[in-house]
PDB file of N, CA and C in Angstrom:
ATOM      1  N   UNK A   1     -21.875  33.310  18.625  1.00  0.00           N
ATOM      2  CA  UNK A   1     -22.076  34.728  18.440  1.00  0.00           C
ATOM      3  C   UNK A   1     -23.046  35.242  19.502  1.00  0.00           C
ATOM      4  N   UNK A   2     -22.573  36.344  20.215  1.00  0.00           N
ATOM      5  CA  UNK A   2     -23.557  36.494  21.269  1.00  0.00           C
ATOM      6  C   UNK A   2     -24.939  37.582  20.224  1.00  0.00           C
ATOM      7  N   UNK A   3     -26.052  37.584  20.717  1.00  0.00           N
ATOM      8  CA  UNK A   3     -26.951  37.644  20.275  1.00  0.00           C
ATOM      9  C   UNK A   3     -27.868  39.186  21.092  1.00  0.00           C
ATOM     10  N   UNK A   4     -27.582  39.010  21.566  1.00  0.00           N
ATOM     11  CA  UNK A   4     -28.734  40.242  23.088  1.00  0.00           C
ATOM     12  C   UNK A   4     -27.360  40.434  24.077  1.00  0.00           C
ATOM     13  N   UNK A   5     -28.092  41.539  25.209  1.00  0.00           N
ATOM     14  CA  UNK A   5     -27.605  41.563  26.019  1.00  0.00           C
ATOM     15  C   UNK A   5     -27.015  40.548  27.407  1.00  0.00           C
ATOM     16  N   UNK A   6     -28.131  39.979  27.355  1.00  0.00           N
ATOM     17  CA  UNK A   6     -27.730  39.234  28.476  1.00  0.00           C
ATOM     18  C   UNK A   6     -26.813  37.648  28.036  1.00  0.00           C
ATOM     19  N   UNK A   7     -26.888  37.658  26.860  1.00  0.00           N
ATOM     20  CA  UNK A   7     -25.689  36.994  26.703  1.00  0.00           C
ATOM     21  C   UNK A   7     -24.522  37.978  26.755  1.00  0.00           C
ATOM     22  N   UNK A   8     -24.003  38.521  26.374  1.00  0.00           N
ATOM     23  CA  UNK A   8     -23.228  39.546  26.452  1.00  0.00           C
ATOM     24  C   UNK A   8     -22.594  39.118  27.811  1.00  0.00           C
ATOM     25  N   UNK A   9     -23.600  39.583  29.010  1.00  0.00           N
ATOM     26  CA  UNK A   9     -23.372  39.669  30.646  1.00  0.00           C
ATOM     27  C   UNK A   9     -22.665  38.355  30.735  1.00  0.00           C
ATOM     28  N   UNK A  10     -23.373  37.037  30.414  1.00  0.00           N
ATOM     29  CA  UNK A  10     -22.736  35.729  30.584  1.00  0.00           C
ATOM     30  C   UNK A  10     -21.598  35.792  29.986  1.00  0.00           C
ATOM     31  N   UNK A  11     -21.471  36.183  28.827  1.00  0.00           N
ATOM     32  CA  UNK A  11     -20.243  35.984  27.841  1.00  0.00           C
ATOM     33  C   UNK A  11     -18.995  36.877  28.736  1.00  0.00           C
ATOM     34  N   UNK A  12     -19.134  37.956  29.281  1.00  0.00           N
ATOM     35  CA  UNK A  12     -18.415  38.553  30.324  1.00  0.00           C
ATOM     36  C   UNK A  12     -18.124  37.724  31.508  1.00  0.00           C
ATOM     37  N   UNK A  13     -18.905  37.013  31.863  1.00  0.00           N
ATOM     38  CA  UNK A  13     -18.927  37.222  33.473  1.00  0.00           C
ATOM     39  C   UNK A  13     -17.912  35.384  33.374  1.00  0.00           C
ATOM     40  N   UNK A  14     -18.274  34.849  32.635  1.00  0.00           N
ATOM     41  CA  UNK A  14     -17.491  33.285  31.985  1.00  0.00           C
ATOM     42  C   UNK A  14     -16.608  33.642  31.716  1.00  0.00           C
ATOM     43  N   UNK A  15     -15.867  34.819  30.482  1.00  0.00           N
ATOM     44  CA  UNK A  15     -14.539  35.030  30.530  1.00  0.00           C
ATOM     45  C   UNK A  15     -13.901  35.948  32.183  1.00  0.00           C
ATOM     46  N   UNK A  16     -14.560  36.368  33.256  1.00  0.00           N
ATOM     47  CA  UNK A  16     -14.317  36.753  34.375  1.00  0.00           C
ATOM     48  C   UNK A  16     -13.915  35.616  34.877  1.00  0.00           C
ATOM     49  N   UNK A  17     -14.567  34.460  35.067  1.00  0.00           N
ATOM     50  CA  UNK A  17     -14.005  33.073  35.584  1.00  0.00           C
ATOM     51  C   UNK A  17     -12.932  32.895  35.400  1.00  0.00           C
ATOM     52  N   UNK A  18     -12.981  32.717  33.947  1.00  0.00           N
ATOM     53  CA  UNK A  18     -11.838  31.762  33.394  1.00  0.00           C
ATOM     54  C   UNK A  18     -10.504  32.726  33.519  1.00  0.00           C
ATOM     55  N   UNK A  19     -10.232  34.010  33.775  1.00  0.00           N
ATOM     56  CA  UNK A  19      -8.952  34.415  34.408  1.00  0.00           C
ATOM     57  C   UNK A  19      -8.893  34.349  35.874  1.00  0.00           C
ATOM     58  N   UNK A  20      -9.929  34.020  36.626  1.00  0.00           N
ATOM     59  CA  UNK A  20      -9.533  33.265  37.608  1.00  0.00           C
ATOM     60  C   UNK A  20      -9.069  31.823  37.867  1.00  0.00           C
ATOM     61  N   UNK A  21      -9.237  31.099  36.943  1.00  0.00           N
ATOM     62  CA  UNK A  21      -8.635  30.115  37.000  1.00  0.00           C
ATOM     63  C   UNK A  21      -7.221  29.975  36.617  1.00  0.00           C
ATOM     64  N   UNK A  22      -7.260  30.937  35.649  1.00  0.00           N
ATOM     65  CA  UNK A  22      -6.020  30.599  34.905  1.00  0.00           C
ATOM     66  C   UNK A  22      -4.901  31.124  35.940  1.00  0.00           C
ATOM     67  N   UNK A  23      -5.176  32.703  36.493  1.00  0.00           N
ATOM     68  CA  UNK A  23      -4.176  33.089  37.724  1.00  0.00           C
ATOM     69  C   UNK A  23      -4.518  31.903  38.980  1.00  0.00           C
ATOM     70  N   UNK A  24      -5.107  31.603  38.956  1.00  0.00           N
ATOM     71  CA  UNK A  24      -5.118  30.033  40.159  1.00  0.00           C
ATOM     72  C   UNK A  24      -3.908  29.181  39.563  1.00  0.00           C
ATOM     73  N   UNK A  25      -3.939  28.581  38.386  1.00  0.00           N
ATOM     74  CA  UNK A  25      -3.120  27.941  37.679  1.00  0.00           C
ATOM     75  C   UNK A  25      -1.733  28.197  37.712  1.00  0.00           C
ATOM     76  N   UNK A  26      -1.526  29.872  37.356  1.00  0.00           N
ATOM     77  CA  UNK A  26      -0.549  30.286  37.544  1.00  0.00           C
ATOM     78  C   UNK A  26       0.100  30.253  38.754  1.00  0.00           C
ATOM     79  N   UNK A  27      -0.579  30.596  39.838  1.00  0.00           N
ATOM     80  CA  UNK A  27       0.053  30.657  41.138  1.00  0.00           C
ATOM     81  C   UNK A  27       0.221  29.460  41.193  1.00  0.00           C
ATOM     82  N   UNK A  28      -0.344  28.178  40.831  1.00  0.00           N
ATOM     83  CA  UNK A  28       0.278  26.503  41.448  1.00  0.00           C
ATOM     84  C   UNK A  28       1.343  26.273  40.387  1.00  0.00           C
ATOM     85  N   UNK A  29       0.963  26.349  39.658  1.00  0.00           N
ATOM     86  CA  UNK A  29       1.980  25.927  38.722  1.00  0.00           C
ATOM     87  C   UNK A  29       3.786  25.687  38.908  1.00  0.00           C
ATOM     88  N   UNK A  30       4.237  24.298  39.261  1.00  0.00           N
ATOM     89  CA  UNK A  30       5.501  24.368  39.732  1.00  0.00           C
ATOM     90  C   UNK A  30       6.314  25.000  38.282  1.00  0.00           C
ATOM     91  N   UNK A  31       5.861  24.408  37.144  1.00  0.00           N
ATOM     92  CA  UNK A  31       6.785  24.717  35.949  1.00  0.00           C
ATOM     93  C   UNK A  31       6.442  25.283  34.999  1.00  0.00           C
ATOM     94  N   UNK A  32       6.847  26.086  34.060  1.00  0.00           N
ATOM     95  CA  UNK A  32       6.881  26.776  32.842  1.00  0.00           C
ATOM     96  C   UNK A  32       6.080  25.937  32.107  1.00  0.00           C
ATOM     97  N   UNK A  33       6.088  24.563  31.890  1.00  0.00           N
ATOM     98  CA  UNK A  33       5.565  23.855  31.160  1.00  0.00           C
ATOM     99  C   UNK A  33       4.349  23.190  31.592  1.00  0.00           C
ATOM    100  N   UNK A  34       4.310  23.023  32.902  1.00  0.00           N
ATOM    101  CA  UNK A  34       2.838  22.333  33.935  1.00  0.00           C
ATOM    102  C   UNK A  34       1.874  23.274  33.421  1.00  0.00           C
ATOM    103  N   UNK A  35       2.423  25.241  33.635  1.00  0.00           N
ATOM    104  CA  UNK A  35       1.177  26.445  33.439  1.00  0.00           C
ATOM    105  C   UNK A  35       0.624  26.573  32.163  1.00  0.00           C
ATOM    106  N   UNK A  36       1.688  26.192  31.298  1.00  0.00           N
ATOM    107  CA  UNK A  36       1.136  26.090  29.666  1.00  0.00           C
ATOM    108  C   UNK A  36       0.510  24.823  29.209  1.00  0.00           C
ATOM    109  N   UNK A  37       0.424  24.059  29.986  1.00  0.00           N
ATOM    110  CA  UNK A  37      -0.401  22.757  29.426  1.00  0.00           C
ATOM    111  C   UNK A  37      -1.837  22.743  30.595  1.00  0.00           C
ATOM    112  N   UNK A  38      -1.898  23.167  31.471  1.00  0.00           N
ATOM    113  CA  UNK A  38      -2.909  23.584  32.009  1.00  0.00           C
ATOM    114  C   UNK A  38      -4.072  24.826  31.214  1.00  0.00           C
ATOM    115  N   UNK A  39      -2.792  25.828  31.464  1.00  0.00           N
ATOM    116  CA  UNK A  39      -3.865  27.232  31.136  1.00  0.00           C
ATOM    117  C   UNK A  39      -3.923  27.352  29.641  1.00  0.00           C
ATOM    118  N   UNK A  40      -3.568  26.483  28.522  1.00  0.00           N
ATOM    119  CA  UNK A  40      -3.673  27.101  27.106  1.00  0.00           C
ATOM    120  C   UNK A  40      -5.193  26.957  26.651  1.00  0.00           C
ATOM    121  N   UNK A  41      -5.645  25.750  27.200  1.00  0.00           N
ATOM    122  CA  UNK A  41      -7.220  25.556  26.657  1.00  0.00           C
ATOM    123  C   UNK A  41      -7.950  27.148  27.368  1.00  0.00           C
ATOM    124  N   UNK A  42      -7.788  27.428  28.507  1.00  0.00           N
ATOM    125  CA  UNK A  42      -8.471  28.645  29.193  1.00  0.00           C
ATOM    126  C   UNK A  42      -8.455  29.606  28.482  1.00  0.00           C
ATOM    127  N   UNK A  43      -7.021  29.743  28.170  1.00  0.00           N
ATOM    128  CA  UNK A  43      -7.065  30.893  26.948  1.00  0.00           C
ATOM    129  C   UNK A  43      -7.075  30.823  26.143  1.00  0.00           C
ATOM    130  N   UNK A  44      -7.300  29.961  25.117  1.00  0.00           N
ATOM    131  CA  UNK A  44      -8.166  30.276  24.075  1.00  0.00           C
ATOM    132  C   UNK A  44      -9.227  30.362  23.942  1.00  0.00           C
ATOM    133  N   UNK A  45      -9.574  30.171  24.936  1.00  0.00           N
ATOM    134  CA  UNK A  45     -11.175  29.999  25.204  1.00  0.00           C
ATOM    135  C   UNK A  45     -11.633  32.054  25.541  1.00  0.00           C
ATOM    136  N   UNK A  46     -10.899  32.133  26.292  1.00  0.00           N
ATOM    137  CA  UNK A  46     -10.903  33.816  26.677  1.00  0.00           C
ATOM    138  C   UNK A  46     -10.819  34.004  25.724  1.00  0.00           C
ATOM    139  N   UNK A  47      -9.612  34.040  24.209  1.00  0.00           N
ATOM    140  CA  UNK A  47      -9.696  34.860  23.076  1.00  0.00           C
ATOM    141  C   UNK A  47     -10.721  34.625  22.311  1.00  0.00           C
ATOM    142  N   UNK A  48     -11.111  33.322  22.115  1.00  0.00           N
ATOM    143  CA  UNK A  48     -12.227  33.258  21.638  1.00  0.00           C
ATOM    144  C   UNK A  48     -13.882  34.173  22.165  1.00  0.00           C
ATOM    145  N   UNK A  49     -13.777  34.137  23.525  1.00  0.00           N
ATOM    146  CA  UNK A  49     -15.106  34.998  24.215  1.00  0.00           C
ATOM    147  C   UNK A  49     -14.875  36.132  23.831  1.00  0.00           C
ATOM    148  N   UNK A  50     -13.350  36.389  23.626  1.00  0.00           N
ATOM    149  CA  UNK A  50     -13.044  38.392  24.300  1.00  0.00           C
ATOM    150  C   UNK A  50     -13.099  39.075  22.566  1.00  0.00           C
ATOM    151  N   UNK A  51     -13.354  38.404  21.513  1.00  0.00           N
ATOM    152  CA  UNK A  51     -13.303  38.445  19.996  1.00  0.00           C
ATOM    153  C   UNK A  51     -14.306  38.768  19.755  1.00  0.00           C
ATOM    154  N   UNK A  52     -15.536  37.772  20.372  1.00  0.00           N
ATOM    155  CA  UNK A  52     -17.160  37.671  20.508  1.00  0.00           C
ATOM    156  C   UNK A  52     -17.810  38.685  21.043  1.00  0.00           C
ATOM    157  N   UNK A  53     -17.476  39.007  21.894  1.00  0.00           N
ATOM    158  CA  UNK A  53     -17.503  40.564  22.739  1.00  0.00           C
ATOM    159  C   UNK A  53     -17.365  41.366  22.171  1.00  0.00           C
ATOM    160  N   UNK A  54     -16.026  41.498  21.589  1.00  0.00           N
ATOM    161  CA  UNK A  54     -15.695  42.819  20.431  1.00  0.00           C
ATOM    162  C   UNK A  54     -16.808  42.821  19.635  1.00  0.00           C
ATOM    163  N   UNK A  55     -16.852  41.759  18.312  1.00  0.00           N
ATOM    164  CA  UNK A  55     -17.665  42.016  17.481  1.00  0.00           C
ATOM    165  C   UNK A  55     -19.476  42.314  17.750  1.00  0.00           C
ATOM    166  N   UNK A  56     -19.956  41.939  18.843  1.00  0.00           N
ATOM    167  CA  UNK A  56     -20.976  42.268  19.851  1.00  0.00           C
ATOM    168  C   UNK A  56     -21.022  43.602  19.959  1.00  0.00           C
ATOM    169  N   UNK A  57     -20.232  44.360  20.481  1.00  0.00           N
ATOM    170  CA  UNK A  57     -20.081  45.587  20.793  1.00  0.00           C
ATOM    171  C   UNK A  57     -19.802  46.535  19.598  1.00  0.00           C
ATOM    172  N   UNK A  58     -19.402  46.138  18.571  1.00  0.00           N
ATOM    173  CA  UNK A  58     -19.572  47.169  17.164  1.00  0.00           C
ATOM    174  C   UNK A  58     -20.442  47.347  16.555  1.00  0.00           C
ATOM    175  N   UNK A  59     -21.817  46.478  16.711  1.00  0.00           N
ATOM    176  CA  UNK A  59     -22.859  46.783  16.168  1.00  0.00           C
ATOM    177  C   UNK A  59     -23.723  47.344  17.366  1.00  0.00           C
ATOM    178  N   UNK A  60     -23.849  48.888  16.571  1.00  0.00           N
ATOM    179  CA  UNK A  60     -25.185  49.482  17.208  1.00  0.00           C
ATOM    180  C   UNK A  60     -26.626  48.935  17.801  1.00  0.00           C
ATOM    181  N   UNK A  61     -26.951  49.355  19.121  1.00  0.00           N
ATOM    182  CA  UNK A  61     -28.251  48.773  19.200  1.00  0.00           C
ATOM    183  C   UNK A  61     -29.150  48.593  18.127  1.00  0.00           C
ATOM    184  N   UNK A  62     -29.365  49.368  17.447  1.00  0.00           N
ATOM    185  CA  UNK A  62     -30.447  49.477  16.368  1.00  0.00           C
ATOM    186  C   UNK A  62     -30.124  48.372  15.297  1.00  0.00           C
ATOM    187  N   UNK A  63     -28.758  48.124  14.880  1.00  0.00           N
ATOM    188  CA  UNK A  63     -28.686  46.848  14.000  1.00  0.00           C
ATOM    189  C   UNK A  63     -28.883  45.630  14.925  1.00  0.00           C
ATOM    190  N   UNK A  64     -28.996  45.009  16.162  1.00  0.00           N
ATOM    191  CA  UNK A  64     -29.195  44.120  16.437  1.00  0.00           C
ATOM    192  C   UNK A  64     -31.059  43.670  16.240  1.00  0.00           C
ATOM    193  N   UNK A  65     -31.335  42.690  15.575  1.00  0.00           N
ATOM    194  CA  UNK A  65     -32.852  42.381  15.055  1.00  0.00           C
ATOM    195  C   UNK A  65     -33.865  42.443  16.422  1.00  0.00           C
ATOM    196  N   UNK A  66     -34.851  42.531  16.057  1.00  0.00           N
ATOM    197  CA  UNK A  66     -35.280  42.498  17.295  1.00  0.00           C
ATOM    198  C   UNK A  66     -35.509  41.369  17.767  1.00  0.00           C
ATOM    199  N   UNK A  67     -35.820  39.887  17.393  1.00  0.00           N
ATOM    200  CA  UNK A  67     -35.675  38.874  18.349  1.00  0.00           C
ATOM    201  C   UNK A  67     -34.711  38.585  18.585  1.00  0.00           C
ATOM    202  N   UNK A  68     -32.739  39.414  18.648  1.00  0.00           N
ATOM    203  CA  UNK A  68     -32.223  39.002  19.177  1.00  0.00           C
ATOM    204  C   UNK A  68     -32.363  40.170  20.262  1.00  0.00           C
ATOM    205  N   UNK A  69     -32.966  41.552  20.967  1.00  0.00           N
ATOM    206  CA  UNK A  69     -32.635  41.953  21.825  1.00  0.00           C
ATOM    207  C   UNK A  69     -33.337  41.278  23.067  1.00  0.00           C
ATOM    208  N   UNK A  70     -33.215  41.611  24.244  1.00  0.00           N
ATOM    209  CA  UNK A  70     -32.980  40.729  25.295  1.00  0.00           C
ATOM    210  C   UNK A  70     -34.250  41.501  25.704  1.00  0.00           C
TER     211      UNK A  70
END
């Protein structure tokens, strides 16, 4: 669960990676089946960050406690 802001930034900037890898993946990828056994861990990993993010972002500054703001 991201906590403050600057996790937030990491939690962004890690799921920024990881669709670079995955379009890396994609572009090598000889087969339908090579890109999906490569890139599935990546993305779940993105849905998992990009979920974390959401729920991050629905709570108002003011509900986050104060030793979690950054």
């Amino acid at each position: 669960m991201i906590a403050n802001e600057l996790e937030l930034q990491g939690t962004q900037e890690r799921i920024a990676f990881f669709h670079r890898i995955v379009a890396r993946i994609r572009a090598t990828a000889t087969t339908p089946e090579e890109y999906r056994s490569f890139s599935n861990s990546y993305l779940a990993e993105i849905e998992k960050m990009n979920a974390e993010v959401i729920e991050y972002l629905k709570r108002h500054p003011s509900e986050i406690k104060p030793a979690e703001a950054a």
